[in-house]
Each structure stands twice: as structure tokens, then as C-alpha cells.
N, C-alpha and C. Protein backbone atom coordinates (compact mmCIF):
# COMPACT_ATOMS: atom_id res chain seq x y z
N UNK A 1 0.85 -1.19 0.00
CA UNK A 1 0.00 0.00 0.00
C UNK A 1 0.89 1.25 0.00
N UNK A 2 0.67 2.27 -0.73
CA UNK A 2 1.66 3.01 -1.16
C UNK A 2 0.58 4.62 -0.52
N UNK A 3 1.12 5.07 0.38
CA UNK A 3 0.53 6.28 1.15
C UNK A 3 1.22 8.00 1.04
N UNK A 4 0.36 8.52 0.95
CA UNK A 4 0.86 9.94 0.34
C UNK A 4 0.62 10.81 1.31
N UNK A 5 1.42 11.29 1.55
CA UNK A 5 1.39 12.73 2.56
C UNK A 5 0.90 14.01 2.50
N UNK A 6 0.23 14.40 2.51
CA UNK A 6 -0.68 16.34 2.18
C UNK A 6 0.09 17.24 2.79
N UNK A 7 0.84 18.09 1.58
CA UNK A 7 1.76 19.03 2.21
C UNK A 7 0.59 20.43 2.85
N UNK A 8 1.02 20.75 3.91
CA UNK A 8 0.47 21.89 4.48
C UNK A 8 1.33 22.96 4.43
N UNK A 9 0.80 24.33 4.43
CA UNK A 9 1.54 25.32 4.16
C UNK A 9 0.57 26.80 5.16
N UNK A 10 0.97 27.10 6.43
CA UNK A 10 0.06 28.28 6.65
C UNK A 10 1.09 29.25 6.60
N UNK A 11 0.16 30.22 5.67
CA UNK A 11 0.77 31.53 5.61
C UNK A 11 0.90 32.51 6.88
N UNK A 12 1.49 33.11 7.59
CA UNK A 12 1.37 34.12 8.83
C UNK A 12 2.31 35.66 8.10
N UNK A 13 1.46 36.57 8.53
CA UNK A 13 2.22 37.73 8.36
C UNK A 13 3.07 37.85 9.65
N UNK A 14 4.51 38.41 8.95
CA UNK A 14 5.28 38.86 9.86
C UNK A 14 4.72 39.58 11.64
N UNK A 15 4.14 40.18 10.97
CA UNK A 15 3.50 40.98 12.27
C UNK A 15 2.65 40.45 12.56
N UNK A 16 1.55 39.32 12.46
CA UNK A 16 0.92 38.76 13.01
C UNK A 16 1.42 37.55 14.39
N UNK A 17 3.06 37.46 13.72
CA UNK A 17 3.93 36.30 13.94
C UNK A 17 3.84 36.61 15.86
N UNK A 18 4.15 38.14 15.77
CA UNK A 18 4.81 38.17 17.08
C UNK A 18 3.70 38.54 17.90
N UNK A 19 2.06 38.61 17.32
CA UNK A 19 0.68 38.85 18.19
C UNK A 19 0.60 37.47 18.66
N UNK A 20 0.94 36.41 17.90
CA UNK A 20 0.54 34.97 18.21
C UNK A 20 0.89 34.11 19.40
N UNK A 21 2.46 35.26 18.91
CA UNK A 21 3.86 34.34 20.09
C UNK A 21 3.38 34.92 21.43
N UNK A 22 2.90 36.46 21.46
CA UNK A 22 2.59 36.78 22.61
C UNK A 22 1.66 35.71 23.16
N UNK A 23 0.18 35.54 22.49
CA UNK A 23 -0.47 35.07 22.79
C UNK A 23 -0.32 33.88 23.42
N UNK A 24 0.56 32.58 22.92
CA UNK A 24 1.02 31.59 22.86
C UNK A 24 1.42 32.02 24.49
N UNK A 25 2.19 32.69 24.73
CA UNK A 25 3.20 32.76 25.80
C UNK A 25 2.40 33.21 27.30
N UNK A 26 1.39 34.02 26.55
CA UNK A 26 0.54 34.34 27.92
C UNK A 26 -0.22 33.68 28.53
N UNK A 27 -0.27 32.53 27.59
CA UNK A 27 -1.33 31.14 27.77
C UNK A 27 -0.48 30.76 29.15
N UNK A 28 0.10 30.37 28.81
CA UNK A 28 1.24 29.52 29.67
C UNK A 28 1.66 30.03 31.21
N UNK A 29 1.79 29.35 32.41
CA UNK A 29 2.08 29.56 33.63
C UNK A 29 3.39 30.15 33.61
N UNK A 30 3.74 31.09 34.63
CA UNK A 30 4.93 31.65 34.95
C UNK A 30 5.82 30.28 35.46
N UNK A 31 5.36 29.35 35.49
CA UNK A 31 6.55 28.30 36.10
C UNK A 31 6.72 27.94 34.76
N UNK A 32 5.30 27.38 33.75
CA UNK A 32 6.35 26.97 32.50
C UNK A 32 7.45 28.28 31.83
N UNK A 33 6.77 29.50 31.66
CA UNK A 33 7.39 29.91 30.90
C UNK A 33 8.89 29.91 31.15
N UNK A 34 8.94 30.01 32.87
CA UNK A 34 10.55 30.03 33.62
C UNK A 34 11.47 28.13 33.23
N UNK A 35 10.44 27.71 33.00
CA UNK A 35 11.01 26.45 32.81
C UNK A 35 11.60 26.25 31.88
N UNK A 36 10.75 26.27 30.64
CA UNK A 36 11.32 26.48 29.35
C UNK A 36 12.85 27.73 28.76
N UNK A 37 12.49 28.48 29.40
CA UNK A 37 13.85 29.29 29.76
C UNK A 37 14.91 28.98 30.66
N UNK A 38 14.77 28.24 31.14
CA UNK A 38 16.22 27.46 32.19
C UNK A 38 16.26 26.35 31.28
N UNK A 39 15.61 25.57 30.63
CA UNK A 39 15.58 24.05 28.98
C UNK A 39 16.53 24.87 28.77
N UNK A 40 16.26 26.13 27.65
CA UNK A 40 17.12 26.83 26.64
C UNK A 40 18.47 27.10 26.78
N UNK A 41 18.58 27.76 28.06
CA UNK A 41 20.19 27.99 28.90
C UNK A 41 20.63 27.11 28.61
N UNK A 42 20.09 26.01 29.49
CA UNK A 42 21.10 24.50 29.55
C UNK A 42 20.99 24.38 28.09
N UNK A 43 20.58 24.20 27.49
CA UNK A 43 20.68 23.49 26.21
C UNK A 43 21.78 24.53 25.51
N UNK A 44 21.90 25.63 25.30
CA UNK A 44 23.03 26.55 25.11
C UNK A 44 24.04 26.66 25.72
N UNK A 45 23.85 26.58 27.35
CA UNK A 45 25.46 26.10 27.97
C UNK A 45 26.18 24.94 27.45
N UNK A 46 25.18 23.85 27.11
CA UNK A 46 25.71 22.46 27.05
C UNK A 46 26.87 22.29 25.59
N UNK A 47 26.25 23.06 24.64
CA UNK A 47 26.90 23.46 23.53
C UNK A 47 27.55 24.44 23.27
N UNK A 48 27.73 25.37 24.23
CA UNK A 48 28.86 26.81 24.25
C UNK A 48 29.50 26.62 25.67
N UNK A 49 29.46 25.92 26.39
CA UNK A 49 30.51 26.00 27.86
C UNK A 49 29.43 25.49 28.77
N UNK A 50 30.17 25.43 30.25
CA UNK A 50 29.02 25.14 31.49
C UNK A 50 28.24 25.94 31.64
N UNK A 51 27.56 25.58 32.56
CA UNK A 51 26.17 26.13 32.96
C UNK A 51 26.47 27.02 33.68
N UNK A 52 26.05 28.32 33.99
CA UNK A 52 26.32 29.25 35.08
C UNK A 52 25.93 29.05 36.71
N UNK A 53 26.29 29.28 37.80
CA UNK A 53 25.36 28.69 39.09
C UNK A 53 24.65 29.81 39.32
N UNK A 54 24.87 30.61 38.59
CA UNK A 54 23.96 32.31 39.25
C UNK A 54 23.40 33.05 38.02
N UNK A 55 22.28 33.37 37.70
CA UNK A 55 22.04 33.87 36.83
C UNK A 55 21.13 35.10 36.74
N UNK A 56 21.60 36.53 36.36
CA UNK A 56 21.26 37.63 36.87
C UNK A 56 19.63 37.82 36.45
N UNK A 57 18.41 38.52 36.73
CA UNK A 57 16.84 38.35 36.89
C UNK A 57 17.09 39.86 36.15
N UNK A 58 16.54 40.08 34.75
CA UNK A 58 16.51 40.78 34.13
C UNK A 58 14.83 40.51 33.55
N UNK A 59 14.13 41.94 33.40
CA UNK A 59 13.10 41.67 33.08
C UNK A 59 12.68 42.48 32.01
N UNK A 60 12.36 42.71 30.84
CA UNK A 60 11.95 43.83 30.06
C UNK A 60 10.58 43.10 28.99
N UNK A 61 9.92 44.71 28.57
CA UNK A 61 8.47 44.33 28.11
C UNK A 61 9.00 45.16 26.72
N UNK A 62 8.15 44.65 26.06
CA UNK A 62 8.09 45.83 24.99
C UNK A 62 7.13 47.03 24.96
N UNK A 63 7.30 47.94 24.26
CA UNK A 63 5.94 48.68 24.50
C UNK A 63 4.46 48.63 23.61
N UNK A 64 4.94 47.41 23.05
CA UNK A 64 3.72 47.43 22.39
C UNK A 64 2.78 45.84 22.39
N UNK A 65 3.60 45.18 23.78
CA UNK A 65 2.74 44.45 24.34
C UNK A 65 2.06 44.44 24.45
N UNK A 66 1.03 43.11 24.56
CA UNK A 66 -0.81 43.29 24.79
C UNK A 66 -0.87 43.30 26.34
């Protein structure tokens, strides 16, 4: 049996890109979002050097956040 795959393709405007991501992100608990951001570190320390033991709490918004 010989099975075929349906290519999908969604279009997003640029600027829609980063209404979505907000959205996406606000969904989400302050523990995941902190979680997923300590994943990323490690996963970037692991491939550019060790891990840091201290890591400085920097916070910034944009201003045209929802």
C-alpha cells in the first residue's frame, strides 16, 4: 500500500507572527514559561561552555505588548 502525505503550508504575516507568540506565551504559567527558559540555557550552555550557578533576573516588556 503506497501512502501519500498532504503538504500543508500556513501563511502568517510577519507581524501577526509576534501577536501569536505573545499570545502563545501568555497562555502559559509563569513556572512553565521560567522552565522552558532554564531548557534553553542548559541546552546553550551544554553546547557553548558550562552552565552558570547564578544567573542575573533581568526583566523587560516591549511597548507594544498586549
Amino acid at each position: 500500500m503506497h501512502r501519500k502525505m498532504a503538504k500543508v503550508v500556513n501563511y502568517v504575516k510577519p507581524e501577526d507572527e509576534d501577536y501569536l507568540d505573545v499570545l502563545f506565551w501568555r497562555s502559559k504559567t509563569s513556572a512553565e514559561r521560567l522552565q522552558e527558559v532554564t531548557r534553553l540555557r542548559r541546552n546553550y550552555y551544554r553546547l557553548n561552555g558550562s552552565f552558570p550557578e547564578k544567573i542575573t533576573k533581568v526583566i523587560t516588556t516591549r511597548p507594544n505588548d498586549l
